[in-house]
C-alpha atoms as a PDB file:
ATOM      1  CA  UNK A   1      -3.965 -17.879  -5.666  1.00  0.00           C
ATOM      2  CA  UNK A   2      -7.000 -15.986  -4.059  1.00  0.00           C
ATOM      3  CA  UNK A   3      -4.597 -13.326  -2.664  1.00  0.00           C
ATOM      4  CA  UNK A   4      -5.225 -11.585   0.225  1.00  0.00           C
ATOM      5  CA  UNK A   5      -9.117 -11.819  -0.349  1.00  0.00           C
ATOM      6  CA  UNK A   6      -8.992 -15.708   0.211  1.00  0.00           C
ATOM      7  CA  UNK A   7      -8.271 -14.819   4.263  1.00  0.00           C
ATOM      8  CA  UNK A   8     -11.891 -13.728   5.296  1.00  0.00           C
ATOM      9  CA  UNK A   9     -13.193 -11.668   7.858  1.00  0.00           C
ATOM     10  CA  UNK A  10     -13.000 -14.654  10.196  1.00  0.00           C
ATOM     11  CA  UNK A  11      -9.240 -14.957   9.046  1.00  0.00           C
ATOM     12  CA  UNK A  12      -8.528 -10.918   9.622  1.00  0.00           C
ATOM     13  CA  UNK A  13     -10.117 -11.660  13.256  1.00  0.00           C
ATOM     14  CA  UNK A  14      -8.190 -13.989  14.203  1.00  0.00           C
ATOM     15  CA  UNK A  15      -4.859 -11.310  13.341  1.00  0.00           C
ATOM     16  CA  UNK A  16      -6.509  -9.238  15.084  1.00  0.00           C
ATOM     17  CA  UNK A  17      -7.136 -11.506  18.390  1.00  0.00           C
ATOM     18  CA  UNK A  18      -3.564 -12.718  17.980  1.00  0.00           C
ATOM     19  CA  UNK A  19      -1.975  -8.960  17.406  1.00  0.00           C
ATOM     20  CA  UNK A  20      -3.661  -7.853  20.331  1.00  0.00           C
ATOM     21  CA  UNK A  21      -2.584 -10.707  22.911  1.00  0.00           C
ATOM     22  CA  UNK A  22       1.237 -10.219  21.744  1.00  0.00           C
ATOM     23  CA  UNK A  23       1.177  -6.201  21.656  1.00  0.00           C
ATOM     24  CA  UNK A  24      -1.186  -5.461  24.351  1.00  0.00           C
ATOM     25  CA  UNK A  25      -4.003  -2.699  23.816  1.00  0.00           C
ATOM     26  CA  UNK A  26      -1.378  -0.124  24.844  1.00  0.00           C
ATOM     27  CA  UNK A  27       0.899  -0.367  21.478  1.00  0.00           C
ATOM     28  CA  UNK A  28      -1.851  -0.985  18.958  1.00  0.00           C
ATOM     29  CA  UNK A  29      -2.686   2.754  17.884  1.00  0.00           C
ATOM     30  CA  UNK A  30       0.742   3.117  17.893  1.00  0.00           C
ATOM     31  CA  UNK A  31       1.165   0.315  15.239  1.00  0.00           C
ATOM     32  CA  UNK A  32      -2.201   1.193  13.378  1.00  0.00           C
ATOM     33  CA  UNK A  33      -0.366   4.614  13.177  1.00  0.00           C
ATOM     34  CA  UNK A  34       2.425   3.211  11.666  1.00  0.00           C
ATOM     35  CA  UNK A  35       0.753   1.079   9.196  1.00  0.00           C
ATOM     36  CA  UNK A  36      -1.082   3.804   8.179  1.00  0.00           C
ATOM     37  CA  UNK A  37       2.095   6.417   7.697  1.00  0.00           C
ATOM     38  CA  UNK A  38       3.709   2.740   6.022  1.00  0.00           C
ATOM     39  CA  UNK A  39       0.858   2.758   3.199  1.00  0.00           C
ATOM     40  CA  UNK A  40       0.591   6.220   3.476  1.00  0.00           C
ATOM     41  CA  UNK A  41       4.276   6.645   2.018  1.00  0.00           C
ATOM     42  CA  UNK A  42       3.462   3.582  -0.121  1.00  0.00           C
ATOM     43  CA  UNK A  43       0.565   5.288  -2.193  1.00  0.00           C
ATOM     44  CA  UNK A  44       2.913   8.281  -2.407  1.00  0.00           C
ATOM     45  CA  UNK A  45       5.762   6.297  -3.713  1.00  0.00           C
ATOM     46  CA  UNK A  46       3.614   4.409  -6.455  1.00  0.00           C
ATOM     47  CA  UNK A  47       1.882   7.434  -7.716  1.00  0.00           C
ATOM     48  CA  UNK A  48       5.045   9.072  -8.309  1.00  0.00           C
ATOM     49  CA  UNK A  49       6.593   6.315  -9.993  1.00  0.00           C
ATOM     50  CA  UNK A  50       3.372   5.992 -12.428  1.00  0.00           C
ATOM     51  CA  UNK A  51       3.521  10.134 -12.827  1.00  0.00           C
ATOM     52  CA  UNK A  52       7.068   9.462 -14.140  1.00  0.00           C
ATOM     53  CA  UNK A  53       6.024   6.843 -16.231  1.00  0.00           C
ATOM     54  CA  UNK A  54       3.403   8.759 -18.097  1.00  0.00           C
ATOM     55  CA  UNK A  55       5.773  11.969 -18.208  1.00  0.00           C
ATOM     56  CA  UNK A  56       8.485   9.700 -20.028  1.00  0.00           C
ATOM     57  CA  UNK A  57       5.843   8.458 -22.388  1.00  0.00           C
ATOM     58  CA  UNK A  58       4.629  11.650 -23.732  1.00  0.00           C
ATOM     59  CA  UNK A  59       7.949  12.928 -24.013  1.00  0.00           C
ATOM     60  CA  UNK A  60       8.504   9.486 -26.540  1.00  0.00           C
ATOM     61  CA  UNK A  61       5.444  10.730 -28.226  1.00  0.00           C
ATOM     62  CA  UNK A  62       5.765  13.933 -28.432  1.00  0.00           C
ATOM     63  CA  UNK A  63       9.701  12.889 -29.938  1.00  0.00           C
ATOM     64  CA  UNK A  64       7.968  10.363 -32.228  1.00  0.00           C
ATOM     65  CA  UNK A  65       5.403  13.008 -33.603  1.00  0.00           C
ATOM     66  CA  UNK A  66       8.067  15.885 -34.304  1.00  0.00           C
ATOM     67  CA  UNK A  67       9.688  13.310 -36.480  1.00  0.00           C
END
């Protein structure tokens, strides 16, 4: 229900504890770099979906007003 808010800061530090004993401190800025490019490409994705979205809609309006 709570989403990802309900885990905490104690919850996040316990990932982190348990990330860092499986990965060792040698591959995590190689995985932060990932996650980053991840949501990075993610962002990118989603505004260009919503761009599309709002270009589609003013070409309904713009259809429905020449009417």
């Amino acid at each position: 229900m709570g989403g990802l808010g309900a885990i905490g800061v104690p919850g996040l530090i316990i990932i982190l504890v348990i990330v860092l004993i499986v990965f060792g401190p040698k591959k995590l800025p190689e995985i932060g770099g990932a996650v980053g490019k991840t949501f990075a490409e993610f962002k990118k994705s989603t505004k260009g979906l919503i761009d599309d979205d709002e270009d589609s809609m003013k070409k309904v309006e713009k259809k429905s007003d020449a009417s």
